[in-house]
C-alpha atoms as a PDB file:
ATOM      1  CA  UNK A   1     -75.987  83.492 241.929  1.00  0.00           C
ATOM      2  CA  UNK A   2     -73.954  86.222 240.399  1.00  0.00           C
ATOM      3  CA  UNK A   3     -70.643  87.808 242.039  1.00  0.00           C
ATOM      4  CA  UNK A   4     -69.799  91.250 241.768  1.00  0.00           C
ATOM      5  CA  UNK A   5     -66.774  92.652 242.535  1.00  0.00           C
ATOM      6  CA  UNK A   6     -66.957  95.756 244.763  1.00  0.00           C
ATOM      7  CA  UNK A   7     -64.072  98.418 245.539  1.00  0.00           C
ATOM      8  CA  UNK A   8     -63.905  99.298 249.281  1.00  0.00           C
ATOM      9  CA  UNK A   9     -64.297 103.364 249.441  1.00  0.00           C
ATOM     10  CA  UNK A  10     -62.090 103.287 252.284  1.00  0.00           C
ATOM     11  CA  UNK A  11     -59.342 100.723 252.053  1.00  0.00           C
ATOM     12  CA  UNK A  12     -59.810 100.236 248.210  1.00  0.00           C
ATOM     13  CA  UNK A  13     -59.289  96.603 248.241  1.00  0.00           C
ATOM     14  CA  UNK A  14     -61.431  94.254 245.980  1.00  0.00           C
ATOM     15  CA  UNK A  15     -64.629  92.293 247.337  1.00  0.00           C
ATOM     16  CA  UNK A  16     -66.731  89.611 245.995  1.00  0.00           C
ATOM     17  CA  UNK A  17     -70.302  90.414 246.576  1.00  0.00           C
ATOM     18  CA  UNK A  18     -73.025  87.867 245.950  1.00  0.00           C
ATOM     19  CA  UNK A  19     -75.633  89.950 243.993  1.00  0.00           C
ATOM     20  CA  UNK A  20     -78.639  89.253 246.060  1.00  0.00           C
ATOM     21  CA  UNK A  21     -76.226  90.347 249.033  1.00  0.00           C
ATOM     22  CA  UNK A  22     -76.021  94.129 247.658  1.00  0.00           C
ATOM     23  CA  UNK A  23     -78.330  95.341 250.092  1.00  0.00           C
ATOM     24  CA  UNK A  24     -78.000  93.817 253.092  1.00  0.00           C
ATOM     25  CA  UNK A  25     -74.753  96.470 253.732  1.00  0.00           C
ATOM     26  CA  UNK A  26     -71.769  94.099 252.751  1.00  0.00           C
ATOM     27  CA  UNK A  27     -68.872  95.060 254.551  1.00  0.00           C
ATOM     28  CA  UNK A  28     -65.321  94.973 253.258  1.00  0.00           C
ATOM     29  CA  UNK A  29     -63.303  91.640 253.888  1.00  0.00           C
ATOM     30  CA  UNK A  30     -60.455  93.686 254.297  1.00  0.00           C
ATOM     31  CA  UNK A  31     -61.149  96.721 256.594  1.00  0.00           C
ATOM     32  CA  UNK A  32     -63.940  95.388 257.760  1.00  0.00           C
ATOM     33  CA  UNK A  33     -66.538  98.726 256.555  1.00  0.00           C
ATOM     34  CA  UNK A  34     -69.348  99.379 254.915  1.00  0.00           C
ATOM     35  CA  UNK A  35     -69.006  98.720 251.110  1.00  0.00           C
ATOM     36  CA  UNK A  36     -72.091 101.703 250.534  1.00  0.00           C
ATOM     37  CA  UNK A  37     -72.126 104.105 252.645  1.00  0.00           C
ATOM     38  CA  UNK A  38     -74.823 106.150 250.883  1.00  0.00           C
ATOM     39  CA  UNK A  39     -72.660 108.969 249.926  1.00  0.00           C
ATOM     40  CA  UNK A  40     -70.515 109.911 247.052  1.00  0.00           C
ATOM     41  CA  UNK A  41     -66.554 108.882 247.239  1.00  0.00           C
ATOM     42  CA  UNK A  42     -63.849 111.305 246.636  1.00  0.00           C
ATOM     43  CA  UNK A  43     -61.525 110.217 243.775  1.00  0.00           C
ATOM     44  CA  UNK A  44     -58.569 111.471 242.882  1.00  0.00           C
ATOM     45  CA  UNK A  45     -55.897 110.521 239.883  1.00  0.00           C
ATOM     46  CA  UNK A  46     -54.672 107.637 242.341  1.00  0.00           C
ATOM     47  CA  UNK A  47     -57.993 106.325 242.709  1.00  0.00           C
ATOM     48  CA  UNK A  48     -59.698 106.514 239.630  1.00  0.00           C
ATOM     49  CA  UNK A  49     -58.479 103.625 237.714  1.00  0.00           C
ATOM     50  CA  UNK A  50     -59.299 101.000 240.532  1.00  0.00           C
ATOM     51  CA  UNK A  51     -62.675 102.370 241.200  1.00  0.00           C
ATOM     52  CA  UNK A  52     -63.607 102.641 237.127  1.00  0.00           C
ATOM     53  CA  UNK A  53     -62.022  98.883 236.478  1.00  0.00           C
ATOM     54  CA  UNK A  54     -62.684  96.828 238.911  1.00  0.00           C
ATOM     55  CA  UNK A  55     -66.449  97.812 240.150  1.00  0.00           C
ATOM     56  CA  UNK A  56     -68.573  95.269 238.229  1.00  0.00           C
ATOM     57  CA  UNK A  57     -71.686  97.938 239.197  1.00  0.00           C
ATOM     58  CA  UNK A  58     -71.659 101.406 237.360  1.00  0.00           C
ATOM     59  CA  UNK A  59     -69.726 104.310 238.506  1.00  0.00           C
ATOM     60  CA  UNK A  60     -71.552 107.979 237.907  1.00  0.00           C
ATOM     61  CA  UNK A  61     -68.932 110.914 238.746  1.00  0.00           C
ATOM     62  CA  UNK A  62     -69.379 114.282 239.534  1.00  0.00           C
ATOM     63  CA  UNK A  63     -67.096 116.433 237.934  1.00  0.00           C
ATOM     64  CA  UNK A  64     -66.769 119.682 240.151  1.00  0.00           C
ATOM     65  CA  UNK A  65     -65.187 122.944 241.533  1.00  0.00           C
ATOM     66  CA  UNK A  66     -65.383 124.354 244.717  1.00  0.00           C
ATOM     67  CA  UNK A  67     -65.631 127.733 243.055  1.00  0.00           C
ATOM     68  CA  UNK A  68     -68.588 126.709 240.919  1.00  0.00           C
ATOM     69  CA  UNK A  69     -72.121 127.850 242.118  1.00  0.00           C
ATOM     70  CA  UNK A  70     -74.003 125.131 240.046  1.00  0.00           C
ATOM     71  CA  UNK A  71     -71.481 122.789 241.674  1.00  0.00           C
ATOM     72  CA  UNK A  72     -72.033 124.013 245.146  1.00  0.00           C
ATOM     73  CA  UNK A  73     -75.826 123.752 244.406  1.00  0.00           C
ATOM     74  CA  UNK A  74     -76.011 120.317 242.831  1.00  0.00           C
ATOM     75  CA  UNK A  75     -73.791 118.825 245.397  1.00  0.00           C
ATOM     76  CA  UNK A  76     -76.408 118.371 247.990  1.00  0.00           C
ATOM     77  CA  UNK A  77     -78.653 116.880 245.402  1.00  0.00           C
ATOM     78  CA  UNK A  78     -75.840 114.351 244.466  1.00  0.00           C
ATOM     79  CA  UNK A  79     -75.542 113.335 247.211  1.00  0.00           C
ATOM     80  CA  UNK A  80     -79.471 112.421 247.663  1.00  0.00           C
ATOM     81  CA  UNK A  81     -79.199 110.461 244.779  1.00  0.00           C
ATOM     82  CA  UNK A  82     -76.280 108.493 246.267  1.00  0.00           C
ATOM     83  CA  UNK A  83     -78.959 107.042 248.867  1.00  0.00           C
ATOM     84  CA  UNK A  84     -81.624 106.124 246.528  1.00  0.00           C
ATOM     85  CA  UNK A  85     -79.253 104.665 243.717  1.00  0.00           C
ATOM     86  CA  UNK A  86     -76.556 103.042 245.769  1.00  0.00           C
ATOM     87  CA  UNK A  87     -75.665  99.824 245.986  1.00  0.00           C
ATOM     88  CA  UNK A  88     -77.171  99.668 241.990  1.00  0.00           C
ATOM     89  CA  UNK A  89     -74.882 102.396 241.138  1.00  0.00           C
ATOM     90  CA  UNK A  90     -71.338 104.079 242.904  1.00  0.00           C
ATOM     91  CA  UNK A  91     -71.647 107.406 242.783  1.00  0.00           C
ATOM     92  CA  UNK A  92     -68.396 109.446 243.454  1.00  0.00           C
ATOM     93  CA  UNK A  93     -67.119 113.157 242.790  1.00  0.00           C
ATOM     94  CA  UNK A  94     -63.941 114.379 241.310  1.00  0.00           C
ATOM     95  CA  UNK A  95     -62.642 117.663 242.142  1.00  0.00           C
ATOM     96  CA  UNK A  96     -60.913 119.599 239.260  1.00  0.00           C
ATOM     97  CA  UNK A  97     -59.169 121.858 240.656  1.00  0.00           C
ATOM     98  CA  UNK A  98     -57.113 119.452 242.499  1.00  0.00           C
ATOM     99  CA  UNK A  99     -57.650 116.513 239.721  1.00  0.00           C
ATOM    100  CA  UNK A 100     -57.033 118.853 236.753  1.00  0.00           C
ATOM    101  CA  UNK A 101     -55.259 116.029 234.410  1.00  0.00           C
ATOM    102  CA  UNK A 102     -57.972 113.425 235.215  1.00  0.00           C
ATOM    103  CA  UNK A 103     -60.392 116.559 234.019  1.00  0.00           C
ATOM    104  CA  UNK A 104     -58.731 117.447 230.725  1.00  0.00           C
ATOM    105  CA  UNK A 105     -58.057 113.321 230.131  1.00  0.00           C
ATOM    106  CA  UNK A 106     -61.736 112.814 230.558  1.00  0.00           C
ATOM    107  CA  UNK A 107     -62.215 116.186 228.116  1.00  0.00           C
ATOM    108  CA  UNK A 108     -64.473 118.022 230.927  1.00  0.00           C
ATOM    109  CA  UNK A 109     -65.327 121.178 229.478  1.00  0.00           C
ATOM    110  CA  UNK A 110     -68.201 122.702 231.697  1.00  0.00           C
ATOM    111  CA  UNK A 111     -68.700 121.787 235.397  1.00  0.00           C
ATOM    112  CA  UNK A 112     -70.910 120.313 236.544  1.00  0.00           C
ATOM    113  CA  UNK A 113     -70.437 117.226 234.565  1.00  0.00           C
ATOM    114  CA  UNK A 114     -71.520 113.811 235.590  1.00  0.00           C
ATOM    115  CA  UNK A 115     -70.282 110.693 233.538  1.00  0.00           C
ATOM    116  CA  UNK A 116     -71.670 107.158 233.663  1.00  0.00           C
ATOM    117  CA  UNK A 117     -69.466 104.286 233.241  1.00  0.00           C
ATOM    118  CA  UNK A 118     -70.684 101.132 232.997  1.00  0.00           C
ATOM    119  CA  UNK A 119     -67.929  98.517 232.454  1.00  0.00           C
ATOM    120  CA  UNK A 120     -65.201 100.765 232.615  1.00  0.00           C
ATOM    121  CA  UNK A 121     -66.513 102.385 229.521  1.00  0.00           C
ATOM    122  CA  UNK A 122     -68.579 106.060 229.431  1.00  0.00           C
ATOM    123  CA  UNK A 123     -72.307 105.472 228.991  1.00  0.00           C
ATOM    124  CA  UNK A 124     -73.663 108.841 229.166  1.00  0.00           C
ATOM    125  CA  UNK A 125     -72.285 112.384 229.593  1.00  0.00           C
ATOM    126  CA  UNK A 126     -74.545 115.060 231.436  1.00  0.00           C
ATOM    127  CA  UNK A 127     -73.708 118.635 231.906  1.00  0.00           C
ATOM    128  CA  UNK A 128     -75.556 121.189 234.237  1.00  0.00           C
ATOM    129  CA  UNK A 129     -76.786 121.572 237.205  1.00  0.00           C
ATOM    130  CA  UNK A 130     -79.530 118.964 238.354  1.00  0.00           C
ATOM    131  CA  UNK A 131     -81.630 117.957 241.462  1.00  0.00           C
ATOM    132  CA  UNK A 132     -81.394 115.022 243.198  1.00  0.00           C
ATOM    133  CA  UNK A 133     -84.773 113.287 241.139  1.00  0.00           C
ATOM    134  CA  UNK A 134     -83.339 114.708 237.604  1.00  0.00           C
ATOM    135  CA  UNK A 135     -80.123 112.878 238.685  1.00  0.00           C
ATOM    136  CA  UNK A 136     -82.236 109.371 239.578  1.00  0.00           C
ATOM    137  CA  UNK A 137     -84.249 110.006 236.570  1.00  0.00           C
ATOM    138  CA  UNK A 138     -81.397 110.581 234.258  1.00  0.00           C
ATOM    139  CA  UNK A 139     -79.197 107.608 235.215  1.00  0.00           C
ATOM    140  CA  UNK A 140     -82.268 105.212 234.923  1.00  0.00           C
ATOM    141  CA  UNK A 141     -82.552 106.377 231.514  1.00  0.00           C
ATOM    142  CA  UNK A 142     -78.851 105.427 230.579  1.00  0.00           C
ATOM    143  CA  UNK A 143     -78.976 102.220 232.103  1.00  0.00           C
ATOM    144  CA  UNK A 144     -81.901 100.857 230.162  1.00  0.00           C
END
């Protein structure tokens, strides 16, 4: 049996999660909640690092604006995904207009972006708007 470790979204501290035990809704040793909650986690500079190093399951981001249209679109869509692909896969957004050096360190360009990391380590970069089954689709296709 294989143990993952797991950030909590809400406290942020570190969990050991048997892998068979994904999906029968751990809940953080800690604070006590729900490890997946089924919907994307906000990130910000302070964040980022934890969430990207120590989850031993991928992390896809959604880079994003609250000006954007495409983002505003794509953000309910998102956050379908985030039910069918969590607990395989964290999904979480970043705003850039309030995360604007985690942006240009991460070389966003065009919003929306999402980036797959897998080990701490970018897997796959997608730009443009997408629906929630493009989204499912696309990450199944990097993680092959």
């Amino acid at each position: 049996m294989n143990n993952l470790q797991i950030v909590c979204p809400q406290c942020g501290a570190v969990n050991r999660v048997p892998e068979n035990r994904l999906v029968a809704h751990p809940k953080c040793g800690k604070c006590g909640q729900l490890l997946f909650s089924g919907k994307p986690l906000e990130l910000s500079q302070s964040t980022f690092q934890k969430h990207l190093q120590k989850n031993d399951i991928p992390l896809l981001i959604d880079f994003w604006a609250p000006w954007c249209g495409p983002c505003k679109m794509m953000g309910p869509a998102f956050a379908e995904a985030a039910t069918q692909l969590e607990p395989r896969v964290r999904l979480a957004k970043v705003n850039t207009e309030m995360e604007q050096n985690l942006g240009a360190q991460l070389n966003i360009r065009s919003i929306p972006t999402m980036v797959l990391f897998v080990n701490g380590v970018e897997k796959g970069r997608q730009s443009g708007a997408m629906n929630s089954a493009g989204i499912v689709q696309w990450v199944g296709s990097q993680l092959r």
